[in-house]
Protein backbone atom coordinates (compact mmCIF):
# COMPACT_ATOMS: atom_id res chain seq x y z
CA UNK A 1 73.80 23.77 21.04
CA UNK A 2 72.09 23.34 17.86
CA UNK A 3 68.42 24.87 17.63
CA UNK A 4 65.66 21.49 17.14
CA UNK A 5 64.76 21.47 13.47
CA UNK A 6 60.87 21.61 13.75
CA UNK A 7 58.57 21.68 10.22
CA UNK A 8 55.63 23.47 9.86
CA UNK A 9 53.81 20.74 11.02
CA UNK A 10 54.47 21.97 14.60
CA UNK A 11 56.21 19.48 17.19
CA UNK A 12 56.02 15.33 17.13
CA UNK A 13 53.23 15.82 19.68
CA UNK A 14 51.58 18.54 17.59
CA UNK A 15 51.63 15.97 14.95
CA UNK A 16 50.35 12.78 16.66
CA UNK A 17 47.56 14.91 18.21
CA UNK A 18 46.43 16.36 14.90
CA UNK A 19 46.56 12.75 13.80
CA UNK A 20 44.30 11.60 16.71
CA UNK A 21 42.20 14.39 16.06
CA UNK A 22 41.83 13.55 12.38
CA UNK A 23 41.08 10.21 12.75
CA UNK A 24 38.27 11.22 15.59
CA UNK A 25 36.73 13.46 12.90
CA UNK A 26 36.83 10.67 10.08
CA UNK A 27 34.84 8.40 12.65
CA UNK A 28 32.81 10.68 13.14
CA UNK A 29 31.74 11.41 9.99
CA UNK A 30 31.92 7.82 8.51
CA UNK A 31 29.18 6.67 11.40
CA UNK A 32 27.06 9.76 10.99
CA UNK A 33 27.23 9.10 6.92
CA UNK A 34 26.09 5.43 7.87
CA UNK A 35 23.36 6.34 9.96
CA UNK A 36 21.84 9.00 7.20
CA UNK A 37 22.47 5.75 4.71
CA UNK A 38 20.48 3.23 6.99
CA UNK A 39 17.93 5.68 7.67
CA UNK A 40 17.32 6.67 4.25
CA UNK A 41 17.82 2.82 3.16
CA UNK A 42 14.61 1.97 5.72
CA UNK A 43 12.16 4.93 5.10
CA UNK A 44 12.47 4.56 1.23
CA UNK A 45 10.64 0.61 1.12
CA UNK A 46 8.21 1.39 4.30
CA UNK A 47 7.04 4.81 2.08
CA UNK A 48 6.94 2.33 -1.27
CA UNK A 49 4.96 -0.02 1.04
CA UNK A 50 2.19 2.40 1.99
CA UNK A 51 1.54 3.76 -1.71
CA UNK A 52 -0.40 0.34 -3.05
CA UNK A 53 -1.54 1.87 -6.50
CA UNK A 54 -0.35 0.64 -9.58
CA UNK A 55 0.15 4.09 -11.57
CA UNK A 56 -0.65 2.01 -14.99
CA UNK A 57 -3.00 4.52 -16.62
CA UNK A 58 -6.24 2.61 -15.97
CA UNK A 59 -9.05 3.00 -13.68
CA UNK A 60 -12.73 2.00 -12.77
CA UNK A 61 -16.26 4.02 -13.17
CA UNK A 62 -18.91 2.98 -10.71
CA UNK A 63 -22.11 3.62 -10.66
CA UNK A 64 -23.58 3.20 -7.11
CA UNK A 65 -22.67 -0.58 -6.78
CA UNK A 66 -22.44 -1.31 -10.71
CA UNK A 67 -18.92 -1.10 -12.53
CA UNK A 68 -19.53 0.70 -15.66
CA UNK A 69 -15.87 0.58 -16.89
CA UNK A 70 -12.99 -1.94 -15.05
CA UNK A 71 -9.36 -1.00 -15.81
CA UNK A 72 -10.49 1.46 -18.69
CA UNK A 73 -7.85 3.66 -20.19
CA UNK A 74 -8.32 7.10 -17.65
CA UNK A 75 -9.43 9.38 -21.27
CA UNK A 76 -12.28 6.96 -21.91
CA UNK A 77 -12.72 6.80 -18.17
CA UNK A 78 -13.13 10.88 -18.09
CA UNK A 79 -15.30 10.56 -21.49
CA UNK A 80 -17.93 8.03 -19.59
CA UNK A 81 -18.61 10.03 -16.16
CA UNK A 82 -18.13 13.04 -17.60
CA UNK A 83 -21.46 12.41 -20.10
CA UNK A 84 -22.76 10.49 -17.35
CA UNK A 85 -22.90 13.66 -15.31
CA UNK A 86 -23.28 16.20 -17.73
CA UNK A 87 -20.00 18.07 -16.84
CA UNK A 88 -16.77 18.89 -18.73
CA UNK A 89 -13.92 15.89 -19.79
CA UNK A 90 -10.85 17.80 -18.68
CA UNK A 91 -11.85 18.18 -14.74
CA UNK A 92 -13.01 14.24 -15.07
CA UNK A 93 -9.56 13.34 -16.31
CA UNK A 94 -7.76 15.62 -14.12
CA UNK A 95 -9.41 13.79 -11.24
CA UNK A 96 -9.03 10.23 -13.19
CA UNK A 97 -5.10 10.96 -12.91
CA UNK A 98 -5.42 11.52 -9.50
CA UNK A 99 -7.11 8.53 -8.22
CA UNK A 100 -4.49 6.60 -10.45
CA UNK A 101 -1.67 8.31 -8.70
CA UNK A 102 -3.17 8.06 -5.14
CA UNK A 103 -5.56 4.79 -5.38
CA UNK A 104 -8.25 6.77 -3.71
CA UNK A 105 -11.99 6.27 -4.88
CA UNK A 106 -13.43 10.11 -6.05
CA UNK A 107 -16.72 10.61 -6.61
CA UNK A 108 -17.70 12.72 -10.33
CA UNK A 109 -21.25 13.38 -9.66
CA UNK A 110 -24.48 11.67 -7.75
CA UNK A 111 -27.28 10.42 -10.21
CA UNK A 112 -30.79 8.88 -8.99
CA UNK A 113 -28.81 5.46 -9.58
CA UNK A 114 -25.79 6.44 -6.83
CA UNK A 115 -22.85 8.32 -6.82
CA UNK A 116 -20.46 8.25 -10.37
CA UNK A 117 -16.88 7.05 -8.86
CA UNK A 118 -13.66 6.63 -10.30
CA UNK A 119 -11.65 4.35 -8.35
CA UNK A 120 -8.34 2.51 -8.91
């Protein structure tokens, strides 16, 4: 009797079991991949949603209730609280870029006419 004449794959059974397995695995990973994709796909737009601020450079000085500056360039911006308040331009513009960025309203300095704000 002649011995079977097996590969290195291993038996028929070996083989349609590794097969099984393999295509278990690439399941697997296809769903997991297009659950990462979907959840990635729906957090980027609801993250873009919350961040309202237009990052265009420009930005508004307040005095109190009075708007000084509206949609002035963030340098001139610094330039106007920062003589308005006596202090330094680079912190002013430092905090001008900020506001830009996060659309929050900073105050520079408080005056006898109200609190110096940047806003955006």
């Amino acid at each position: 009797m002649k011995a079977p004449n097996h590969t290195s794959w291993g038996t028929e059974q070996d083989q349609i079991r590794k097969a099984h397995t393999m295509s278990y695995v690439k399941k697997s990973v296809t769903a997991l991949f297009a659950g990462a994709v979907l959840t990635v796909g729906a957090a980027a737009p609801a993250s873009a949603a919350n961040n309202k601020t237009d990052q265009d450079g420009l930005v508004n000085v307040n005095i109190g209730d009075v708007n000084v500056l509206n949609n002035a360039d963030i340098g001139v911006a610094a330039q106007v609280a920062a003589t308005i308040c006596g202090v330094k331009v680079g912190p002013v513009a430092v905090l001008g870029t900020a506001v830009d960025g996060s659309g929050a309203t900073r105050t520079v300095c408080t005056t006898d006419q109200g609190p110096v704000t940047i806003s955006n």
